[in-house]
C-alpha atoms as a PDB file:
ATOM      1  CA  UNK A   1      24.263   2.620   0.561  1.00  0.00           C
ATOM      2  CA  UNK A   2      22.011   5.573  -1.190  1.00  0.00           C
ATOM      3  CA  UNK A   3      20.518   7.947   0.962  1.00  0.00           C
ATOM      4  CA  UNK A   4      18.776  11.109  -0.217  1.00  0.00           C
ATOM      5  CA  UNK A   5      17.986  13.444   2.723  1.00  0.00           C
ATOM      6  CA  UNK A   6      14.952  15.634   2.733  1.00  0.00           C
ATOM      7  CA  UNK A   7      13.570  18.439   4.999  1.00  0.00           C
ATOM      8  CA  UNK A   8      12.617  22.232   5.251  1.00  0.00           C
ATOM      9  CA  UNK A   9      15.074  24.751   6.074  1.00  0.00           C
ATOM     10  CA  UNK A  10      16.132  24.536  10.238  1.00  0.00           C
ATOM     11  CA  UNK A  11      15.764  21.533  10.244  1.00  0.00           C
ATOM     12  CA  UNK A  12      19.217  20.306  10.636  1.00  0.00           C
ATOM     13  CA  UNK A  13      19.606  18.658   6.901  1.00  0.00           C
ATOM     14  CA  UNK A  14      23.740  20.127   6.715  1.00  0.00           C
ATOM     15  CA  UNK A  15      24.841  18.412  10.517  1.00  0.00           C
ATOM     16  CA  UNK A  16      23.114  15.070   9.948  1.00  0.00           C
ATOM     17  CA  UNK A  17      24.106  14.915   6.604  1.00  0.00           C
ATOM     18  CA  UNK A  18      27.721  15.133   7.656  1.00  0.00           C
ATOM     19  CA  UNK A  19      27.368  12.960  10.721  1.00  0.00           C
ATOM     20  CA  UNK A  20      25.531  10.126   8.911  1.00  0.00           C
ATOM     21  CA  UNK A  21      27.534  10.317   6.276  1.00  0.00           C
ATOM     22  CA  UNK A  22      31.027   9.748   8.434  1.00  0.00           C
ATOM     23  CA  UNK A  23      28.845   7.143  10.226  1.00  0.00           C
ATOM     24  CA  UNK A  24      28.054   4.893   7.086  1.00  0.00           C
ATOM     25  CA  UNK A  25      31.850   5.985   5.397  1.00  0.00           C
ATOM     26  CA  UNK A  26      29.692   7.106   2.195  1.00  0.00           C
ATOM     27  CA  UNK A  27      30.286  10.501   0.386  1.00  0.00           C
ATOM     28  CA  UNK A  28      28.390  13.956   1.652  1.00  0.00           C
ATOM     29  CA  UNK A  29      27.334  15.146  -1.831  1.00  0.00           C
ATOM     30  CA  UNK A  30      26.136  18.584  -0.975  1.00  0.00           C
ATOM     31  CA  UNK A  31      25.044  20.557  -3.745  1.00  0.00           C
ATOM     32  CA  UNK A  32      26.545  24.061  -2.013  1.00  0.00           C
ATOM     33  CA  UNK A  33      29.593  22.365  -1.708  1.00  0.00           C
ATOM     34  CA  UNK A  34      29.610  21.426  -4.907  1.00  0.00           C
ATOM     35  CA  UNK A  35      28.853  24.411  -6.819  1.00  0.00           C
ATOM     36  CA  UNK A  36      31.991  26.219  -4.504  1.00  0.00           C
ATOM     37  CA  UNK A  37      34.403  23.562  -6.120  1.00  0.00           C
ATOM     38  CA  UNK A  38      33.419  24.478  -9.436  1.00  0.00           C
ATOM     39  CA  UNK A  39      33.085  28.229  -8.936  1.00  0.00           C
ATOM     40  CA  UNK A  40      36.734  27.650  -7.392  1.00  0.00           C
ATOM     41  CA  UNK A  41      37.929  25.365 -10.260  1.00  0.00           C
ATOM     42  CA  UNK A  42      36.613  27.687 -12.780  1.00  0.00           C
ATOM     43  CA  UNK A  43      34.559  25.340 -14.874  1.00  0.00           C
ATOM     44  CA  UNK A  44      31.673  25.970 -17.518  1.00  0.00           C
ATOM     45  CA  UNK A  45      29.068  24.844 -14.770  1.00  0.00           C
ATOM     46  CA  UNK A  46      31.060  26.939 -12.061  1.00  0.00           C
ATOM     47  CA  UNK A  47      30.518  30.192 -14.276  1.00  0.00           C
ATOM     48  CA  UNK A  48      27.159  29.086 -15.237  1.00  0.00           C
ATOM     49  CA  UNK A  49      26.364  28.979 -11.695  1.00  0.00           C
ATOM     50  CA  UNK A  50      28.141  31.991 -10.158  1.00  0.00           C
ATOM     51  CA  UNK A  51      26.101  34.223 -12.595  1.00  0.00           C
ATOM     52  CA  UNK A  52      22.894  33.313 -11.351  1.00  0.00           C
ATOM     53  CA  UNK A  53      23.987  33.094  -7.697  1.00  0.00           C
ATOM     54  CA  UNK A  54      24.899  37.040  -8.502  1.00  0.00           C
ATOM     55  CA  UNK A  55      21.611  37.854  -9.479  1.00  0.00           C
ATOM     56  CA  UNK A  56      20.212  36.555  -6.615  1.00  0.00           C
ATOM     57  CA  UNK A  57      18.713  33.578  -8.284  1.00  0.00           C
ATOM     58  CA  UNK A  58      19.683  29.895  -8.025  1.00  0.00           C
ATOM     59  CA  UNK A  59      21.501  28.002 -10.517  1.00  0.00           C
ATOM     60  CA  UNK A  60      19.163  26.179 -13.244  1.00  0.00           C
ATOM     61  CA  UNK A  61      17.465  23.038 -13.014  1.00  0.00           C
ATOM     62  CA  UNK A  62      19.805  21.839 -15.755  1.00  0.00           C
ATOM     63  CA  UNK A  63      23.217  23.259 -14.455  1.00  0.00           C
ATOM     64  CA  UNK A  64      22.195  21.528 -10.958  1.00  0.00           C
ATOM     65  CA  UNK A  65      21.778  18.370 -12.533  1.00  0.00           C
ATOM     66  CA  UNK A  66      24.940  18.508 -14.646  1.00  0.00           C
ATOM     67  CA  UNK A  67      26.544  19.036 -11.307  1.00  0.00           C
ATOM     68  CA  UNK A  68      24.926  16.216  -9.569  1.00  0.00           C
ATOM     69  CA  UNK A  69      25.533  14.179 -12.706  1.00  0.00           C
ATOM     70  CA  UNK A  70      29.088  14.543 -12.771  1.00  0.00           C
ATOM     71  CA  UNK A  71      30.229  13.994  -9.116  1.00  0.00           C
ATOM     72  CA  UNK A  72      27.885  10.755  -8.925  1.00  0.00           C
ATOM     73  CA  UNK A  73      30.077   9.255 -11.876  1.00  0.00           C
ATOM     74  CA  UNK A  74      33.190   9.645  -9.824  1.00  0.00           C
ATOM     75  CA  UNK A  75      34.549   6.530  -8.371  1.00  0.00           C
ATOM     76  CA  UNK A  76      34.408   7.118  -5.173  1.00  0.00           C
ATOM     77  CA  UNK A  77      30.335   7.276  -5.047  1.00  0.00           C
ATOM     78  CA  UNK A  78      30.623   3.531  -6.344  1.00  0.00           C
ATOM     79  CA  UNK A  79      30.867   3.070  -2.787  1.00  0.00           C
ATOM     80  CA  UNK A  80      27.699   4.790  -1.229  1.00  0.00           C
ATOM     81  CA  UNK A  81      26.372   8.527  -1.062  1.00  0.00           C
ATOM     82  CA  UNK A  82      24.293  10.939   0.759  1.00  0.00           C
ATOM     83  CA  UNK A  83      22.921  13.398  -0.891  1.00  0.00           C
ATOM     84  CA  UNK A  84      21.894  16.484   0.926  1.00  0.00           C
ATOM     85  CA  UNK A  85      20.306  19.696  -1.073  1.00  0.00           C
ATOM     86  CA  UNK A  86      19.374  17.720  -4.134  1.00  0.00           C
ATOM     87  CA  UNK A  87      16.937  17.008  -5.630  1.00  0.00           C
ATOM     88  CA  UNK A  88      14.995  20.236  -4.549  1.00  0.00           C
ATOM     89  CA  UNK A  89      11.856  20.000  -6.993  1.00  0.00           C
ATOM     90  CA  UNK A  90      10.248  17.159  -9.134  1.00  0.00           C
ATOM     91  CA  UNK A  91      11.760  17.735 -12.140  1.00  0.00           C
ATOM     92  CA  UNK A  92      15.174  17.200  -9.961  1.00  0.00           C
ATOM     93  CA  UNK A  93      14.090  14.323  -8.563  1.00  0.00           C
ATOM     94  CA  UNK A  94      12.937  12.701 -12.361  1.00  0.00           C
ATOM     95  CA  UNK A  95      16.213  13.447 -12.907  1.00  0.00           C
ATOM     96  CA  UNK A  96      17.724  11.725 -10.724  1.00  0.00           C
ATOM     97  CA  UNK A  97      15.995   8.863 -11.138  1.00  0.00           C
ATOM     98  CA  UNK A  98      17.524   8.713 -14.725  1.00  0.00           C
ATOM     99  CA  UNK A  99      20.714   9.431 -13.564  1.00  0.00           C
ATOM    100  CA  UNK A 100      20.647   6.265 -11.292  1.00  0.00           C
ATOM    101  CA  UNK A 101      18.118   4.053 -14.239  1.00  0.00           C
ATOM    102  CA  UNK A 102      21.297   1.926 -14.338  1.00  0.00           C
ATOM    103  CA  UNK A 103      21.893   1.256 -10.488  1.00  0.00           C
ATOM    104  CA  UNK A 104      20.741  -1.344  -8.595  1.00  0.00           C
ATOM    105  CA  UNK A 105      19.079  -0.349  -6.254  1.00  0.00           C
ATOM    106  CA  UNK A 106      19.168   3.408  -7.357  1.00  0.00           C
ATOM    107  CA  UNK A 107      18.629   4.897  -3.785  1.00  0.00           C
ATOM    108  CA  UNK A 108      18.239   2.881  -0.597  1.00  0.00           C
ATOM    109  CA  UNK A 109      16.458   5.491   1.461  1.00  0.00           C
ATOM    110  CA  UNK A 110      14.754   8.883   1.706  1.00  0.00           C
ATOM    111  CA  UNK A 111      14.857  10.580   4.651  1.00  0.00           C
ATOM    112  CA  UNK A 112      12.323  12.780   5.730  1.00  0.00           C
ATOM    113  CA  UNK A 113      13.144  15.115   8.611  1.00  0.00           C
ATOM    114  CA  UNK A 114      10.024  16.676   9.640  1.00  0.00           C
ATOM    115  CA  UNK A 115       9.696  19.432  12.291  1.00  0.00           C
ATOM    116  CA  UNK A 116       6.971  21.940  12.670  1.00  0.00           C
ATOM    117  CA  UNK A 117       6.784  25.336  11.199  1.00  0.00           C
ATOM    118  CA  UNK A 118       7.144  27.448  14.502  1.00  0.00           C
ATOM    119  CA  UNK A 119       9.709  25.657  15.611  1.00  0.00           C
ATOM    120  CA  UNK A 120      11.990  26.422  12.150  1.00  0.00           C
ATOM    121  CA  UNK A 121      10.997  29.779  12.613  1.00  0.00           C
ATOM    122  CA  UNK A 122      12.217  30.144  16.388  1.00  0.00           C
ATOM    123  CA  UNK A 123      15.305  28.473  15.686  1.00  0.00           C
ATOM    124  CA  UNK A 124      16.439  30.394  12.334  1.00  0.00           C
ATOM    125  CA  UNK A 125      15.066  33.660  13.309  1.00  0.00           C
ATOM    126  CA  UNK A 126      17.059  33.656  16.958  1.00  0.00           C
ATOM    127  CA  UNK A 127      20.353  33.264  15.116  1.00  0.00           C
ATOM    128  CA  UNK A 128      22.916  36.231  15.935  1.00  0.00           C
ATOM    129  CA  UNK A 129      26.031  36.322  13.920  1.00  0.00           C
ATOM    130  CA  UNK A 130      28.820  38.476  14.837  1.00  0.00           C
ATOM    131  CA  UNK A 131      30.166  41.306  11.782  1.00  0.00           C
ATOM    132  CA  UNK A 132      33.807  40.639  12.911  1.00  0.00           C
ATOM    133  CA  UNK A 133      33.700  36.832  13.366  1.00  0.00           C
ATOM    134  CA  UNK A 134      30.930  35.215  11.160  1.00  0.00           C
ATOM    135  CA  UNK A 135      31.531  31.561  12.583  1.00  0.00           C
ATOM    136  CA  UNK A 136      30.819  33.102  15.716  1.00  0.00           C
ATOM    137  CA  UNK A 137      26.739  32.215  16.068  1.00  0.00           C
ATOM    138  CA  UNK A 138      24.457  33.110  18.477  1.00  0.00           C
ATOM    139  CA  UNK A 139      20.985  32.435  19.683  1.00  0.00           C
ATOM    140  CA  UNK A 140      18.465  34.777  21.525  1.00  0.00           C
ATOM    141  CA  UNK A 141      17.102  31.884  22.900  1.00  0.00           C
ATOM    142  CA  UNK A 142      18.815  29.161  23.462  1.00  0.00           C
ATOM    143  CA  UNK A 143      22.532  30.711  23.319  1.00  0.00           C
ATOM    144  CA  UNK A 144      22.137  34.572  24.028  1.00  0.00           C
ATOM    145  CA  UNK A 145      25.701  36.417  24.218  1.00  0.00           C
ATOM    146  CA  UNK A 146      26.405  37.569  28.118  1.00  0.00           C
ATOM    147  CA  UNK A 147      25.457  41.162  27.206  1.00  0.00           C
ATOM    148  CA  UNK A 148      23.046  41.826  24.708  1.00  0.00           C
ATOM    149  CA  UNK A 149      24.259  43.100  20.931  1.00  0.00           C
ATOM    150  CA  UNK A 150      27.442  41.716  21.619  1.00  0.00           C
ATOM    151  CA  UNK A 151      29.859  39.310  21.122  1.00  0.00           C
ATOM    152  CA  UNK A 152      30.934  37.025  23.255  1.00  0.00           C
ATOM    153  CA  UNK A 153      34.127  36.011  21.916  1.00  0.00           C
ATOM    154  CA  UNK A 154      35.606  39.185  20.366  1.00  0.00           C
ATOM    155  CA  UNK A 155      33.194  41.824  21.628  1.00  0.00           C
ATOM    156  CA  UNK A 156      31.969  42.704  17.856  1.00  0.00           C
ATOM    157  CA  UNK A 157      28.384  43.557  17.047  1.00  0.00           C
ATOM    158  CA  UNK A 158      25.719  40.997  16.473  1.00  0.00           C
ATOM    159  CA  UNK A 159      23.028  41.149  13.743  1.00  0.00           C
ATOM    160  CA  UNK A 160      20.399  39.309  12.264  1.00  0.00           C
ATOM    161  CA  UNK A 161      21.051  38.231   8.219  1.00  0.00           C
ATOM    162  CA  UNK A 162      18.073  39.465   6.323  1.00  0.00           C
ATOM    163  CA  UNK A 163      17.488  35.797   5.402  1.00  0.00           C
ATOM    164  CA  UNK A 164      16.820  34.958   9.217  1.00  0.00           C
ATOM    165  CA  UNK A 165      14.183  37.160   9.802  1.00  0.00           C
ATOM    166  CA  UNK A 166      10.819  35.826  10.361  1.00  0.00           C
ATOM    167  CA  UNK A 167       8.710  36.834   7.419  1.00  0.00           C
ATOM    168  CA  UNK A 168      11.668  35.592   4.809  1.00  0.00           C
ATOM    169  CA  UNK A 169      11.640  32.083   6.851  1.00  0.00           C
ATOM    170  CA  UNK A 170       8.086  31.940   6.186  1.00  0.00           C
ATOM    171  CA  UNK A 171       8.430  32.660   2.484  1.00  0.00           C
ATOM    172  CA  UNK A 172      11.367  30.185   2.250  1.00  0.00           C
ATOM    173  CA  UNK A 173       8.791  27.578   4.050  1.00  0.00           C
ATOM    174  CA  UNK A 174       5.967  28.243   0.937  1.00  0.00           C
ATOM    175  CA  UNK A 175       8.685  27.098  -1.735  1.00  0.00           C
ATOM    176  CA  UNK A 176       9.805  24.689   0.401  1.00  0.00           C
ATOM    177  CA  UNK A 177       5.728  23.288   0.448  1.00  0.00           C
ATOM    178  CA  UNK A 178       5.111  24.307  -3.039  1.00  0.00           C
ATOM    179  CA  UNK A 179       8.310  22.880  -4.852  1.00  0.00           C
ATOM    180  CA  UNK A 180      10.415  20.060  -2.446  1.00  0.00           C
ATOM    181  CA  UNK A 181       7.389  18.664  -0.800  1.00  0.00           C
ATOM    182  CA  UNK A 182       6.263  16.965  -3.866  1.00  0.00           C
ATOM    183  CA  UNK A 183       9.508  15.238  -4.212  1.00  0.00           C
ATOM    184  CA  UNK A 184       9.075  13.578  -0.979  1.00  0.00           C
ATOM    185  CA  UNK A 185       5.266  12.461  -2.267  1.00  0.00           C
ATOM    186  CA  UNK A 186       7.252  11.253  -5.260  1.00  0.00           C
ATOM    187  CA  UNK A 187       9.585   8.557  -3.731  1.00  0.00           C
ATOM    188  CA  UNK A 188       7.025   7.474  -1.014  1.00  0.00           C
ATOM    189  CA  UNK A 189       5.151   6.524  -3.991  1.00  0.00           C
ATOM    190  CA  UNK A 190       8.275   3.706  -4.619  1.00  0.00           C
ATOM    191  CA  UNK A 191       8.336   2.441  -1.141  1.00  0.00           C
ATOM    192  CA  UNK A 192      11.455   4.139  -0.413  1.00  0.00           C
ATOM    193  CA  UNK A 193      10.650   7.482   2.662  1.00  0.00           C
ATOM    194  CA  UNK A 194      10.700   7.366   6.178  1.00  0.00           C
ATOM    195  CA  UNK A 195       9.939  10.665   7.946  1.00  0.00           C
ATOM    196  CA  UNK A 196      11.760  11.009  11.014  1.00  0.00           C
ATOM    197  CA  UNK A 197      11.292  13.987  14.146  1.00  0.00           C
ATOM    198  CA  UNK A 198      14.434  16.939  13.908  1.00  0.00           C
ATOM    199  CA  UNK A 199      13.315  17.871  17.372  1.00  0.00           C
ATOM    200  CA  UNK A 200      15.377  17.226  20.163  1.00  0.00           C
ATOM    201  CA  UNK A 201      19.337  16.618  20.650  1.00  0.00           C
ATOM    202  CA  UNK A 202      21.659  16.297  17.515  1.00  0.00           C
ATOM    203  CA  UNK A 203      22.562  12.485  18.123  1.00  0.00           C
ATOM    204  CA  UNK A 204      18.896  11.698  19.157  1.00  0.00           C
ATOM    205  CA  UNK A 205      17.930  12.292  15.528  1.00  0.00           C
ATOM    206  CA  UNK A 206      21.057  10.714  13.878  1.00  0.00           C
ATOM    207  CA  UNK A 207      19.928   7.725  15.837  1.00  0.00           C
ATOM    208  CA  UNK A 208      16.794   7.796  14.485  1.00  0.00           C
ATOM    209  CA  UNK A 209      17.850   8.478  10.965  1.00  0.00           C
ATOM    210  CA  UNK A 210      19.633   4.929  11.676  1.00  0.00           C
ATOM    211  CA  UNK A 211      17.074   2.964  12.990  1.00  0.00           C
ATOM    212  CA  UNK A 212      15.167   3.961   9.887  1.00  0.00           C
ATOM    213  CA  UNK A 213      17.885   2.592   7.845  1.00  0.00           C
ATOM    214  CA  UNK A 214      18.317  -0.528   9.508  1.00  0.00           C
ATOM    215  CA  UNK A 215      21.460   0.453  10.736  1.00  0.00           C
ATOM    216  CA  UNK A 216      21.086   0.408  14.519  1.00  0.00           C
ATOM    217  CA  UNK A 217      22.982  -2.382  15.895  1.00  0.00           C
ATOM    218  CA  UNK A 218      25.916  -0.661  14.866  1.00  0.00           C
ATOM    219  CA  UNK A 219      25.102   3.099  16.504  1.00  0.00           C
ATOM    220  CA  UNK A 220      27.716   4.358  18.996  1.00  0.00           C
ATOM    221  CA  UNK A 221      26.074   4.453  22.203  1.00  0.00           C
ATOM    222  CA  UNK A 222      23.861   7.540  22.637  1.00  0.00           C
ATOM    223  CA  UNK A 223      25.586  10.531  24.312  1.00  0.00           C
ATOM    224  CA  UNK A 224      23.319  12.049  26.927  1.00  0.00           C
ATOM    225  CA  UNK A 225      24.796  15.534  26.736  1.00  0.00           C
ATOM    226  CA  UNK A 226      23.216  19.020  27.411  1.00  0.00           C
ATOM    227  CA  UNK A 227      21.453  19.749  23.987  1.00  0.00           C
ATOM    228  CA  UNK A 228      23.230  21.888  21.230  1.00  0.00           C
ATOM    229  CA  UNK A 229      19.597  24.364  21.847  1.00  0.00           C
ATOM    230  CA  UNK A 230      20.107  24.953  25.666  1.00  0.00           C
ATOM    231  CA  UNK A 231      23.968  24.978  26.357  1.00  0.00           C
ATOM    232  CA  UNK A 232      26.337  27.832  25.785  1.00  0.00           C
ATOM    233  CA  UNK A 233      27.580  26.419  22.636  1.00  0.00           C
ATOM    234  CA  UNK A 234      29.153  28.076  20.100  1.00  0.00           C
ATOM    235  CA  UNK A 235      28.629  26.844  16.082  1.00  0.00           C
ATOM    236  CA  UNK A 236      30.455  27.424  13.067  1.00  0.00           C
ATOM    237  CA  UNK A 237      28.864  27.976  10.060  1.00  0.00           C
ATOM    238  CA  UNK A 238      29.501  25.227   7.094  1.00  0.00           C
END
């Protein structure tokens, strides 16, 4: 099975990806994780890459693609993939679709998760993260630290990144609208999306993300346990 995932940022794209994914025994092709094997590895794309991501700018459309290009042809995405981060603007997705020209089918599904603006703005902008223990996340609504400014688990200071804060998750929402919207009007235009709710418990939307593949009879049963957004539970960053 093909599955492209789509949705704005907060919406949950990086935990369903990985949950589906291990549910359907495909590959998690994750452009971020990606891009850290070949920075690691030290290839052409890798460098190509890191020097953007220095700048502060993303990789190219075309060093993206060469990425995507080359882990699809690997053998083990024969078997089924998820793709999660790609494509993230038309010319991506056009890409793509040559990429897979020789596939049949070349992707089974798109998956739009769709949640509403406030609500990706409450839950990104409420993240704390702790200086002396990054995977040690916060929220200052839904899992506030016992005192305030401080960490629960090692007593270092929280902070908001500069990339949570409120006006910058607005600004990331425009490009999201202006550039990976269209790519979602592109493949409803073959048939192939099915926009789903991210609201509500992590399993509650992997179970709809299955129904929407036709993959329900075989769902686990669902798990009614306190929500990730109103528990004391503590995250680690991917």
């Amino acid at each position: 099975m093909r599955i492209l995932l789509i949705g704005p940022p907060g919406a949950g794209k990086g935990t369903q990806a990985v949950r589906l994914a291990a549910h359907l025994s495909i590959q998690h092709v994750s452009t971020g994780d990606l891009f850290r094997e070949h920075i690691d590895q030290g290839t052409e794309l890798g460098q190509n890459a890191l020097t953007h991501m220095r700048a502060g700018l993303l990789a190219p459309d075309e060093v993206t693609i060469e990425v995507i290009r080359e882990r699809l042809a690997r053998p083990d995405a024969e078997r089924g993939f998820l793709l999660d981060g790609f494509p993230r603007n038309l010319a991506q997705a056009e890409a793509l679709d040559g990429i897979l020209a020789d596939s049949k089918p070349r992707l089974d599904a798109v998956l739009d998760l769709e949640i509403p603006e406030a609500q990706v703005v409450r839950r990104i902008a409420g993240r704390r993260l702790c200086r002396q223990g990054r995977e040690h996340i916060f929220h200052v609504e839904h899992s506030p630290p016992e005192v305030a400014g401080a960490c629960d688990v090692c007593g270092g200071e929280l902070y908001q990144r500069d990339d949570d804060r409120a006006t910058t998750v607005r600004k990331r929402l425009e490009v999201y609208r202006s550039e990976t919207a269209p790519v979602v009007d592109h493949y409803r235009a073959q048939g192939l999306v099915t926009t789903i709710s991210a609201l509500g418990q992590v399993q509650e939307v992997l179970d709809r993300a299955l129904v929407a593949i036709g993959q329900a009879r075989s769902m686990p049963p669902v798990r009614r346990a306190v929500a990730p957004s109103t528990g004391k539970v503590r995250g680690c960053r991917p």
